[in-house]
N, C-alpha and C. Protein backbone atom coordinates (compact mmCIF):
# COMPACT_ATOMS: atom_id res chain seq x y z
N UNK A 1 0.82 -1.17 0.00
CA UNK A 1 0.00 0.00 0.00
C UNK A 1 0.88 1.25 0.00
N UNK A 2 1.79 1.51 1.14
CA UNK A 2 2.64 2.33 0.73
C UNK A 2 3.66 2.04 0.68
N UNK A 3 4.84 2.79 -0.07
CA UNK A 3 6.10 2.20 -0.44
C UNK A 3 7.03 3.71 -1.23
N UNK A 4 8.15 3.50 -0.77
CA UNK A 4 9.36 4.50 -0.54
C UNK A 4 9.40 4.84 -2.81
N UNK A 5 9.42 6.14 -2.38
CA UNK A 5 9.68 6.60 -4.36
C UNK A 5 10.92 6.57 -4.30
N UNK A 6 11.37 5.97 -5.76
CA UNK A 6 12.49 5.74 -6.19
C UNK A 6 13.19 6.92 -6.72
N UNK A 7 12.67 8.37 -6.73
CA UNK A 7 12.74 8.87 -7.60
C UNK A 7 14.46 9.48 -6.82
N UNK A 8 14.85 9.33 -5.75
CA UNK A 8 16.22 10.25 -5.53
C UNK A 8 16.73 8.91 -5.26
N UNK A 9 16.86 7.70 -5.48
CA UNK A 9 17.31 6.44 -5.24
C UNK A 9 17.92 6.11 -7.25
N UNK A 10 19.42 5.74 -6.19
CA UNK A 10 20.59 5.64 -7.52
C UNK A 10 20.11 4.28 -7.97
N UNK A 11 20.76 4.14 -9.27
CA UNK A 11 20.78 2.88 -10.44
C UNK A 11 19.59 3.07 -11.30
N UNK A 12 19.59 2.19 -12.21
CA UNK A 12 19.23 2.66 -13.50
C UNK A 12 17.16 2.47 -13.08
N UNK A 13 16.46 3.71 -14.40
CA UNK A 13 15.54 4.04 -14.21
C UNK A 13 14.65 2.98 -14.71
N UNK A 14 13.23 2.87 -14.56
CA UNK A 14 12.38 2.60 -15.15
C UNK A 14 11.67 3.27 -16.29
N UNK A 15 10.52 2.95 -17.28
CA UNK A 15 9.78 3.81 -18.09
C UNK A 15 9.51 4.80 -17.48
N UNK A 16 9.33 5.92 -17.21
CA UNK A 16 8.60 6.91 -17.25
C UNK A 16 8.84 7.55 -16.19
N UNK A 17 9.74 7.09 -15.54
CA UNK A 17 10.93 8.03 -14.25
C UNK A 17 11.48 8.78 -14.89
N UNK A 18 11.05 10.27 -14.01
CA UNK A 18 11.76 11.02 -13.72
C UNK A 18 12.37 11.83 -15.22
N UNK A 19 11.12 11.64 -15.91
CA UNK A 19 10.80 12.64 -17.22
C UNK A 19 11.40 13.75 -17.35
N UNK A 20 11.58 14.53 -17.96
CA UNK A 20 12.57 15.97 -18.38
C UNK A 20 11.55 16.35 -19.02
N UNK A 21 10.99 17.56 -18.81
CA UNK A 21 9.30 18.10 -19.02
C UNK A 21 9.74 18.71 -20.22
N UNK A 22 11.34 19.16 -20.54
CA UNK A 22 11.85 20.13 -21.44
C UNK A 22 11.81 18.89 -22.99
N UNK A 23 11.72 17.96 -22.45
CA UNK A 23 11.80 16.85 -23.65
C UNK A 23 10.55 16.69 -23.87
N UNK A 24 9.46 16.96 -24.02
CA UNK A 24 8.20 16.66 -23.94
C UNK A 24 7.63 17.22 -25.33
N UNK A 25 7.03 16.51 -25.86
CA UNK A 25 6.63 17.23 -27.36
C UNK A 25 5.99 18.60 -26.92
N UNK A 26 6.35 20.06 -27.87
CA UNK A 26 5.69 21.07 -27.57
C UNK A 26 4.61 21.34 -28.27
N UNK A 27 3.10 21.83 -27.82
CA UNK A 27 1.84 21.94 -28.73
C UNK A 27 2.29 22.89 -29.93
N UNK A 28 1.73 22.79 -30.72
CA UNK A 28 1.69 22.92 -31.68
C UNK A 28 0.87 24.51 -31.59
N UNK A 29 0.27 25.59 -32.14
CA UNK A 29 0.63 26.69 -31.32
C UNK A 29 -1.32 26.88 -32.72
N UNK A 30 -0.68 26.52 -33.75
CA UNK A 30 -1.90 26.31 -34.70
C UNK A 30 -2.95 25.13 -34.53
N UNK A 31 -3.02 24.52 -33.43
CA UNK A 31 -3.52 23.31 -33.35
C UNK A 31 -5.02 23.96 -32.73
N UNK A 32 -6.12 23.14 -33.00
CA UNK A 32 -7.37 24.37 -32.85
C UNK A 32 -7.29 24.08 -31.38
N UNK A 33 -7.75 25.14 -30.69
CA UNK A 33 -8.08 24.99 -28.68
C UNK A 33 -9.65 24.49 -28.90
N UNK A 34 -10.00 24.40 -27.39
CA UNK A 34 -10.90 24.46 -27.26
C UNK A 34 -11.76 25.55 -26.78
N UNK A 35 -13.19 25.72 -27.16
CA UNK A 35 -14.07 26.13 -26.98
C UNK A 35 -13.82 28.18 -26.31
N UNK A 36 -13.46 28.77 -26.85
CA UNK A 36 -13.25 29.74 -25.53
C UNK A 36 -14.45 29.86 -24.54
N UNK A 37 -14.60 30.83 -23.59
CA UNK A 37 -15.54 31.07 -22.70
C UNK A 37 -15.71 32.39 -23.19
N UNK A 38 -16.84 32.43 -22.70
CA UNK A 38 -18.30 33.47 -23.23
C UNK A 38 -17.35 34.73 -22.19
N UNK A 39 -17.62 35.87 -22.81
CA UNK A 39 -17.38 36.91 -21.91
C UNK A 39 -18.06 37.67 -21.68
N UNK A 40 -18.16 38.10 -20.07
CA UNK A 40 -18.78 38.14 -18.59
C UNK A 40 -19.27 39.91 -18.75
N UNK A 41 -20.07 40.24 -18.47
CA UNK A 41 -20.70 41.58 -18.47
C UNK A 41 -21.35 41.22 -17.12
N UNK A 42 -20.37 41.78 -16.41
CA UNK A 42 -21.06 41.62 -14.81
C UNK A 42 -22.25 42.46 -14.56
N UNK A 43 -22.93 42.66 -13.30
CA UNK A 43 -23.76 43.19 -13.04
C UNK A 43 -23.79 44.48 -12.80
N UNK A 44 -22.86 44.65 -12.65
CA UNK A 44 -22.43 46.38 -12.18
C UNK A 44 -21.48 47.04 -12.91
N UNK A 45 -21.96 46.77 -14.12
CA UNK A 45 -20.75 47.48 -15.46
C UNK A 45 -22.50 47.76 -16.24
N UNK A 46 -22.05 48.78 -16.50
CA UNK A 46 -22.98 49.90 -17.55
C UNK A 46 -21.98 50.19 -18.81
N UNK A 47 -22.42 49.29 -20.08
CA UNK A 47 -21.63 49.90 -21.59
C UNK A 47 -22.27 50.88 -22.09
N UNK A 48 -22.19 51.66 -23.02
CA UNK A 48 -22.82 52.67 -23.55
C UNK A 48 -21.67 52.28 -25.30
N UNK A 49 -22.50 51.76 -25.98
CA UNK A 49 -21.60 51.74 -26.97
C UNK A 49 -22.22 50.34 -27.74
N UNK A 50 -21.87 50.28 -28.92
CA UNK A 50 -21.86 48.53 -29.67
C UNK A 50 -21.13 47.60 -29.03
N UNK A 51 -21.46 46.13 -29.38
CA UNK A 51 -20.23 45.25 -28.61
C UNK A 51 -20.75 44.22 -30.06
N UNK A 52 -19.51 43.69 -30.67
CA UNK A 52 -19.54 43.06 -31.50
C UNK A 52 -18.36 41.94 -31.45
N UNK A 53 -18.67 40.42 -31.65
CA UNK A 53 -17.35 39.69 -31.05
C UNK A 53 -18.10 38.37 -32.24
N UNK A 54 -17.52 37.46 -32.44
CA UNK A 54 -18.14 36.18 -33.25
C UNK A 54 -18.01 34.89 -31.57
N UNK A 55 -18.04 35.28 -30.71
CA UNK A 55 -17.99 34.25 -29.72
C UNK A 55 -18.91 34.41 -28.92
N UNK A 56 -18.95 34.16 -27.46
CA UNK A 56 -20.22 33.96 -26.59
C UNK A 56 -20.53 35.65 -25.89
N UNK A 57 -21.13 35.64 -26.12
CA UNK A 57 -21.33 37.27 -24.60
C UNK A 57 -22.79 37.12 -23.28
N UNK A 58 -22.28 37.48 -22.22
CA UNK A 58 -23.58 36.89 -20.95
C UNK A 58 -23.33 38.14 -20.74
N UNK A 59 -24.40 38.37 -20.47
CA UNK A 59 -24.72 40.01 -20.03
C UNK A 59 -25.16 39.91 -18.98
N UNK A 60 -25.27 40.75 -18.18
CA UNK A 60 -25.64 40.35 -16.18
C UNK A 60 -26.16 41.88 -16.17
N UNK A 61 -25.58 43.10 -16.55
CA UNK A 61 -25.17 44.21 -16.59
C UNK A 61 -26.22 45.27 -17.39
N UNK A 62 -25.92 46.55 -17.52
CA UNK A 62 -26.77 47.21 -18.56
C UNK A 62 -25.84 47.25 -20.10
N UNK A 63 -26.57 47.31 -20.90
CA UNK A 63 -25.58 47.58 -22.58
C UNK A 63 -26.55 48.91 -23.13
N UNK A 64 -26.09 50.11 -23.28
CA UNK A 64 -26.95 50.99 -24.56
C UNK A 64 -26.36 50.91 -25.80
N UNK A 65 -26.82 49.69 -26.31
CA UNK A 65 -26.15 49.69 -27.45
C UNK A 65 -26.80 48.83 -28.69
N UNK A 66 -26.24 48.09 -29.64
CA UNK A 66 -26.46 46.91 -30.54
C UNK A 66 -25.49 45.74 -30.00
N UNK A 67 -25.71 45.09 -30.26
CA UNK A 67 -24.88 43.46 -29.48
C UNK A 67 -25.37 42.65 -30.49
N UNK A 68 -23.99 42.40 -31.27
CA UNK A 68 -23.89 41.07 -32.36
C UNK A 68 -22.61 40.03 -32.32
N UNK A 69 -23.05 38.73 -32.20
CA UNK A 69 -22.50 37.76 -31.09
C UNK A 69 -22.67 36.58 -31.60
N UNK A 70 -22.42 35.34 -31.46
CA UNK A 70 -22.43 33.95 -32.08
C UNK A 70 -23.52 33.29 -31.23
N UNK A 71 -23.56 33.69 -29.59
CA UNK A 71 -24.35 33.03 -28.55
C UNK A 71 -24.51 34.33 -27.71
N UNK A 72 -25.57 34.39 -27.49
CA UNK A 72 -25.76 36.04 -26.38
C UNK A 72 -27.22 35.17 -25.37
N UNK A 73 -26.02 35.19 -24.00
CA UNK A 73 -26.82 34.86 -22.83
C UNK A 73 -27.53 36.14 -22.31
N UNK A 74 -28.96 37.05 -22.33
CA UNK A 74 -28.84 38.23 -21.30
C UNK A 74 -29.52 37.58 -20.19
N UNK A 75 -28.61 38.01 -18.83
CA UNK A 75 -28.91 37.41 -17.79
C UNK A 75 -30.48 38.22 -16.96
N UNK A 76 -30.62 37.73 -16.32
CA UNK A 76 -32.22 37.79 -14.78
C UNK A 76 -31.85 39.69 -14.86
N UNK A 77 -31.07 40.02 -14.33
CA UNK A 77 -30.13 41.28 -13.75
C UNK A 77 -30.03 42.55 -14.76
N UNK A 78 -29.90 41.52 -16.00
CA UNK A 78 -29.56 42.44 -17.35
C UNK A 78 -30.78 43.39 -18.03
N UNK A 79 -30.17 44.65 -18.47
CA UNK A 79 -30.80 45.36 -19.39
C UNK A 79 -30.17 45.67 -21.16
N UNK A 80 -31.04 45.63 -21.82
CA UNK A 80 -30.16 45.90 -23.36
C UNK A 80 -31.08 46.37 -23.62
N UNK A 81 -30.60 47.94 -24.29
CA UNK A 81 -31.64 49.00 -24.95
C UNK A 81 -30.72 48.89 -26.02
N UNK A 82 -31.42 48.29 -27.21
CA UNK A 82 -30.97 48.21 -28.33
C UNK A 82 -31.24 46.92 -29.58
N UNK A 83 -30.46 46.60 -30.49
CA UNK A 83 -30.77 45.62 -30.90
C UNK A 83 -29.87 44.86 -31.01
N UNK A 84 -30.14 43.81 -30.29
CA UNK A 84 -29.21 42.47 -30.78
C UNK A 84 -29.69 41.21 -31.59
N UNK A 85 -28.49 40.64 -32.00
CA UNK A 85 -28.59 39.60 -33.57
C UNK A 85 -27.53 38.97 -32.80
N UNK A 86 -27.93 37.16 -32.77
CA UNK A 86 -27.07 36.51 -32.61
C UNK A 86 -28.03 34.89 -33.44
N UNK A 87 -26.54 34.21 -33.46
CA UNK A 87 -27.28 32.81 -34.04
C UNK A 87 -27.78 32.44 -33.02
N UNK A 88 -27.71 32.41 -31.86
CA UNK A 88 -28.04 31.43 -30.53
C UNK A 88 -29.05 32.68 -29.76
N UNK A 89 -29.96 32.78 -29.07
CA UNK A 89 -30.41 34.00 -28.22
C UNK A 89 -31.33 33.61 -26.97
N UNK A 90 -30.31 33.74 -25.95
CA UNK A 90 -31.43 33.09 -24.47
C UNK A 90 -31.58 34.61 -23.54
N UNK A 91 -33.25 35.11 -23.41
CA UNK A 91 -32.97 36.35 -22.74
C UNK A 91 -33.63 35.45 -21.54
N UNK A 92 -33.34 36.25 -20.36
CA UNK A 92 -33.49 35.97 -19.06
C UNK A 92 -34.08 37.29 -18.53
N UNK A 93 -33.55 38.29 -19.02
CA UNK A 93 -33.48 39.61 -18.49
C UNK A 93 -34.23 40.36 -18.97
N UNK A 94 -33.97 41.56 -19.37
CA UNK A 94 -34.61 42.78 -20.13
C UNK A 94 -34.22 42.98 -21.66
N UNK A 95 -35.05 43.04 -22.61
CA UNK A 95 -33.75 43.70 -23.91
C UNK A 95 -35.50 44.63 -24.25
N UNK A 96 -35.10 46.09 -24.80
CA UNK A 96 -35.73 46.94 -25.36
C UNK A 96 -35.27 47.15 -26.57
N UNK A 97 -36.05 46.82 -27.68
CA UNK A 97 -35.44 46.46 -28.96
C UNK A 97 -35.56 45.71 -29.86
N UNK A 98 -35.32 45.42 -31.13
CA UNK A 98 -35.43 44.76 -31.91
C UNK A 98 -34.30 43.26 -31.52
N UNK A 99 -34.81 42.02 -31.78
CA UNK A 99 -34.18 40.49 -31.46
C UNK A 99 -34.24 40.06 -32.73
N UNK A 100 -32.85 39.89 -33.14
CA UNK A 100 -32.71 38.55 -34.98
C UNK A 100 -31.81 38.06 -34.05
N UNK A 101 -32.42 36.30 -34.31
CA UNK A 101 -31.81 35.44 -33.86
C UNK A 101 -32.45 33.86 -34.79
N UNK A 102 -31.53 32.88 -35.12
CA UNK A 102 -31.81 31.63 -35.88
C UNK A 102 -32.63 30.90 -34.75
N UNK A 103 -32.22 31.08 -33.33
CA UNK A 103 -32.68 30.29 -32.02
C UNK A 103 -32.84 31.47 -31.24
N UNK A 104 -33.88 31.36 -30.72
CA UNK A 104 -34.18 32.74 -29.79
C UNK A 104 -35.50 32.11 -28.79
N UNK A 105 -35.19 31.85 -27.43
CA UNK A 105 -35.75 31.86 -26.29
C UNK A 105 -35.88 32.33 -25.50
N UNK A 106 -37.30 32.68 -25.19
CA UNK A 106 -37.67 33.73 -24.29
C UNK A 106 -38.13 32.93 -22.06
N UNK A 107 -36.67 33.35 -21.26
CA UNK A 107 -37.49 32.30 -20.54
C UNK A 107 -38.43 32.59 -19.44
N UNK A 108 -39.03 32.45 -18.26
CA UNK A 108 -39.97 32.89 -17.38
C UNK A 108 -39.79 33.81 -16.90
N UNK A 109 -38.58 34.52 -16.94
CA UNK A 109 -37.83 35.83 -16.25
C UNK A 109 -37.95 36.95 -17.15
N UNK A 110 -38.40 36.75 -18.82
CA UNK A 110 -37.77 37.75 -19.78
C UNK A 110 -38.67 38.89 -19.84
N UNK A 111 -38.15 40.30 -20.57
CA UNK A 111 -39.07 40.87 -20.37
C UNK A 111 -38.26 41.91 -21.95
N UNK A 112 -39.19 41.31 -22.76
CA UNK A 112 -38.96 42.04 -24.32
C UNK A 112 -39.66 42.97 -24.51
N UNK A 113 -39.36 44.50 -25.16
CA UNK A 113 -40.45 45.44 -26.00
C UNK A 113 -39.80 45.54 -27.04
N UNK A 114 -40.19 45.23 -28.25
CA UNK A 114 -39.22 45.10 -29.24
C UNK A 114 -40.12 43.82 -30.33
N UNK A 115 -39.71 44.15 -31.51
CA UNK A 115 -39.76 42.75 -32.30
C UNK A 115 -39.06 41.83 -32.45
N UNK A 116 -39.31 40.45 -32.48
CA UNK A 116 -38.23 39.32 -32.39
C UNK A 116 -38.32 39.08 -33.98
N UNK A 117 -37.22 38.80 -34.88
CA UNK A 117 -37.11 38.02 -36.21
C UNK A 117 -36.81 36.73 -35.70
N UNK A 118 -37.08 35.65 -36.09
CA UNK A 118 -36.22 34.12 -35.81
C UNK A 118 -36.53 33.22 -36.55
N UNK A 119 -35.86 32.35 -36.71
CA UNK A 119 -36.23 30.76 -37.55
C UNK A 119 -36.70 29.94 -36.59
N UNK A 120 -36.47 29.98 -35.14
CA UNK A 120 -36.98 28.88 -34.22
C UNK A 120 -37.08 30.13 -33.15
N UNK A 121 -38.32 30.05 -32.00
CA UNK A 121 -38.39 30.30 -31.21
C UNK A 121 -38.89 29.64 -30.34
N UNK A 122 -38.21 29.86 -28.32
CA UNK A 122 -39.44 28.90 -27.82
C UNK A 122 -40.04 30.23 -26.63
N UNK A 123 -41.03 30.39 -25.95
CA UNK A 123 -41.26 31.24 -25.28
C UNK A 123 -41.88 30.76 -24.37
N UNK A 124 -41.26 30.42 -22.80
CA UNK A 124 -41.88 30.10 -21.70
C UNK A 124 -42.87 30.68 -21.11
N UNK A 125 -43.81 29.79 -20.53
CA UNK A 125 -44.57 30.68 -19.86
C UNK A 125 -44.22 31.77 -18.71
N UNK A 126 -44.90 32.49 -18.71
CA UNK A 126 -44.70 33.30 -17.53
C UNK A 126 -43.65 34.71 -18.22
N UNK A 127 -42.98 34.68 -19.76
CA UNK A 127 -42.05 35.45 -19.70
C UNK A 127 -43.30 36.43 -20.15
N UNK A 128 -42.93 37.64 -20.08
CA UNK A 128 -43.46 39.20 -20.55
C UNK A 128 -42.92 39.69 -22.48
N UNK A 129 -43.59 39.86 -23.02
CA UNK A 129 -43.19 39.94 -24.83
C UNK A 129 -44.38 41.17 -25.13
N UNK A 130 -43.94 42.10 -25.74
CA UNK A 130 -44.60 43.22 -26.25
C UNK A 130 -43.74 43.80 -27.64
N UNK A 131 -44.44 43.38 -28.68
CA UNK A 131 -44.46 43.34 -30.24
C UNK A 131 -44.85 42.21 -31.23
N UNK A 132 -43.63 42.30 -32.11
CA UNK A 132 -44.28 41.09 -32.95
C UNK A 132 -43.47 40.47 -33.10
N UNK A 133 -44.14 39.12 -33.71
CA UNK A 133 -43.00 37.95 -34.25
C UNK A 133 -43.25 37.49 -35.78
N UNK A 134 -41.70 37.25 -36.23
CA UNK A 134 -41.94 36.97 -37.47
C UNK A 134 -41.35 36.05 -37.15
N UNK A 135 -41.05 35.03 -38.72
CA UNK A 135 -40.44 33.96 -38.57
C UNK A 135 -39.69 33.98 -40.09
N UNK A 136 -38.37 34.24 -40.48
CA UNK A 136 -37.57 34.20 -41.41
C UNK A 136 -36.78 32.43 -41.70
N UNK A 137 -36.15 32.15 -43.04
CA UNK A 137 -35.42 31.80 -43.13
C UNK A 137 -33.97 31.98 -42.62
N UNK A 138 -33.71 33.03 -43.16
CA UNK A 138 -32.36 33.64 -42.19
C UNK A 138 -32.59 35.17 -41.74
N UNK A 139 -33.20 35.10 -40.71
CA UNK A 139 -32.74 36.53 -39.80
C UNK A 139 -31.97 37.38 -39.89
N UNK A 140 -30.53 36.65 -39.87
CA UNK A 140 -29.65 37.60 -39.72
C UNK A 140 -29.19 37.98 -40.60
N UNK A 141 -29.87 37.44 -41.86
CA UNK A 141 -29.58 38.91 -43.09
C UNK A 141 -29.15 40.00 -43.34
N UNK A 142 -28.34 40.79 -43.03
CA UNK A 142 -28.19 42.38 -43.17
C UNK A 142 -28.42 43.26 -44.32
N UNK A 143 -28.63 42.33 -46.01
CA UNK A 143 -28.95 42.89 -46.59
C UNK A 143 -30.56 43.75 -46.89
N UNK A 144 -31.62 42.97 -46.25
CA UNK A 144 -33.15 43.07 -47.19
C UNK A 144 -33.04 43.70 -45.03
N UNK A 145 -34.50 44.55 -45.10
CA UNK A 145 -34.58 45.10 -43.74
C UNK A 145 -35.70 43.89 -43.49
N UNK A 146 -35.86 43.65 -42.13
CA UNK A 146 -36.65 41.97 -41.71
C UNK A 146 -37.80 42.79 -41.34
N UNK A 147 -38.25 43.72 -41.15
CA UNK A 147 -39.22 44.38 -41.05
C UNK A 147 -39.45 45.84 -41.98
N UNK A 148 -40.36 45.89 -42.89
CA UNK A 148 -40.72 47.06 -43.71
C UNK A 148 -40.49 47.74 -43.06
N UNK A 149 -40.36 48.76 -43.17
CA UNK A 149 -40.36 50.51 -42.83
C UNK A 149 -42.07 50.41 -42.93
N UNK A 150 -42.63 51.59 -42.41
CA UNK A 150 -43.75 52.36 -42.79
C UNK A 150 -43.61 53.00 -44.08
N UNK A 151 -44.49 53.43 -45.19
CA UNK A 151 -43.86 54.55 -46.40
C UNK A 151 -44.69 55.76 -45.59
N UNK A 152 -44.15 56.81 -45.62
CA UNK A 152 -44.01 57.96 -44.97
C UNK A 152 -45.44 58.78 -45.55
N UNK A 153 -46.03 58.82 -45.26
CA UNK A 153 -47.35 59.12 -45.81
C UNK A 153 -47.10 60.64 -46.25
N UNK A 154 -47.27 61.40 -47.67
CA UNK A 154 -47.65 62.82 -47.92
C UNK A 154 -48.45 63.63 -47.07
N UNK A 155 -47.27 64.94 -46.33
CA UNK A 155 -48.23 65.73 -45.32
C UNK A 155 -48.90 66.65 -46.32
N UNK A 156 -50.20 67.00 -46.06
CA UNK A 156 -50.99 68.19 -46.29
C UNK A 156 -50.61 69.04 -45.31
N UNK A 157 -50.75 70.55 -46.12
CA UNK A 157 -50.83 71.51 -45.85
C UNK A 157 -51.78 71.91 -45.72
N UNK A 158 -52.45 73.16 -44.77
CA UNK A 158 -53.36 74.03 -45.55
C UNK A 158 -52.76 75.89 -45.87
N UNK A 159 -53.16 76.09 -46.64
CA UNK A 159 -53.03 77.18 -47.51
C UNK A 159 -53.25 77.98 -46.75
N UNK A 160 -52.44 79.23 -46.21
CA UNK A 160 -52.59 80.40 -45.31
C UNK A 160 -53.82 81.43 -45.90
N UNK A 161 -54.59 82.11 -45.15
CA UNK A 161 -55.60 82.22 -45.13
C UNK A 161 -55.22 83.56 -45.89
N UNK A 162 -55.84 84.42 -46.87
CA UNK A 162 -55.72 85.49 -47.14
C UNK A 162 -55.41 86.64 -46.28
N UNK A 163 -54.39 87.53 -46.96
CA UNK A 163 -54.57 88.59 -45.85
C UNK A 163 -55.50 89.58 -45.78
N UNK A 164 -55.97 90.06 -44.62
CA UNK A 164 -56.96 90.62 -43.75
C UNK A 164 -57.22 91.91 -45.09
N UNK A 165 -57.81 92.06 -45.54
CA UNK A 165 -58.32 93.57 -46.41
C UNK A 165 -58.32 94.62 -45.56
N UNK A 166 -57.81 95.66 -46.07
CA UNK A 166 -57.13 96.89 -45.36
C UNK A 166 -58.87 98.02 -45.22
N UNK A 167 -58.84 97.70 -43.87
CA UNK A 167 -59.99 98.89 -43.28
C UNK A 167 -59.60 100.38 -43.80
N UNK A 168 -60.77 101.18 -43.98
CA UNK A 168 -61.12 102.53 -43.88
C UNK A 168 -61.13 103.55 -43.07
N UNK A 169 -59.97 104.23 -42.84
CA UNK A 169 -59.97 105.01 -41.58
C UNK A 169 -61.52 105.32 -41.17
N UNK A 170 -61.84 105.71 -40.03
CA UNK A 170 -63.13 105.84 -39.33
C UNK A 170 -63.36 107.36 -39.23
N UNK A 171 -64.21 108.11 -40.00
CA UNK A 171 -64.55 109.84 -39.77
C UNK A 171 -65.09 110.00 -38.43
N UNK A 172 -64.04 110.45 -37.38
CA UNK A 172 -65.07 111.17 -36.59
C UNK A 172 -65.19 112.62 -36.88
């Protein structure tokens, strides 16, 4: 069960004693990693600005901005006044704004004013949603707008009224 290491004990080694870490094949530097981690928008950070990244973003925090992202967590805590577009979209929190997302779930905590674009949505009960939903092939289109404009309707005028005809001094 237990028994004395050989490792400062003289005469010749076994396999895999007492390795030289400097001999060790070195990674390869192009070799793909894994996965990065989503980055953290704590609760008590206020952005004022865009945030644009192709990886994960969790929002906890406020954003005044647009947020375009590969996976966008907004957390219980979170506010986003703006519009965000991501392939992946789980709100928890607040977003005021327009939502394009391929996957976009709304869960018992959320609280949207805004229109959602999506190819899949799921919407729990209990969450809060005020606008509309469409349902696209691809959302995140940037070319064609995912929602018409209004066409700006022709204002009328009306025509200023003639001017007043010039009175007659009064004889007293």
């Amino acid at each position: 069960m237990f028994s004395k290491s050989r490792v400062n004990e003289p005469g010749p080694r076994q396999d895999g004693e007492g390795k030289n870490w400097a001999d060790a094949p070195k990674s390869d530097a192009t070799a793909p990693r894994s996965k990065a981690a989503p980055s953290v928008l704590s609760s008590d950070l206020t952005v004022i600005g865009n945030l644009k990244t192709t990886g994960d973003i969790q929002v906890e925090g406020t954003v005044e901005g647009d947020i375009r992202a590969h996976l966008l967590t907004v957390g219980e805590s979170a506010t986003i006044r703006g519009e965000i577009v991501a392939d992946d979209i789980v709100v928890n929190g607040r977003v005021v704004g327009r939502v394009r997302g391929l996957k976009v779930r709304l869960t018992s905590t959320a609280r949207v004013e805004g229109d959602i674009i999506h190819k899949t949505i799921a919407i729990e009960s209990g969450a809060h949603f005020e606008g509309s939903v469409q349902r696209q092939d691809d959302p995140l289109q940037q070319g064609k707008k995912a929602i018409a404009a209004p066409t700006p309707q022709p204002q009328v005028t009306q025509a200023a009224p003639p001017p007043p005809k010039p009175t007659e001094p009064s004889k007293a």
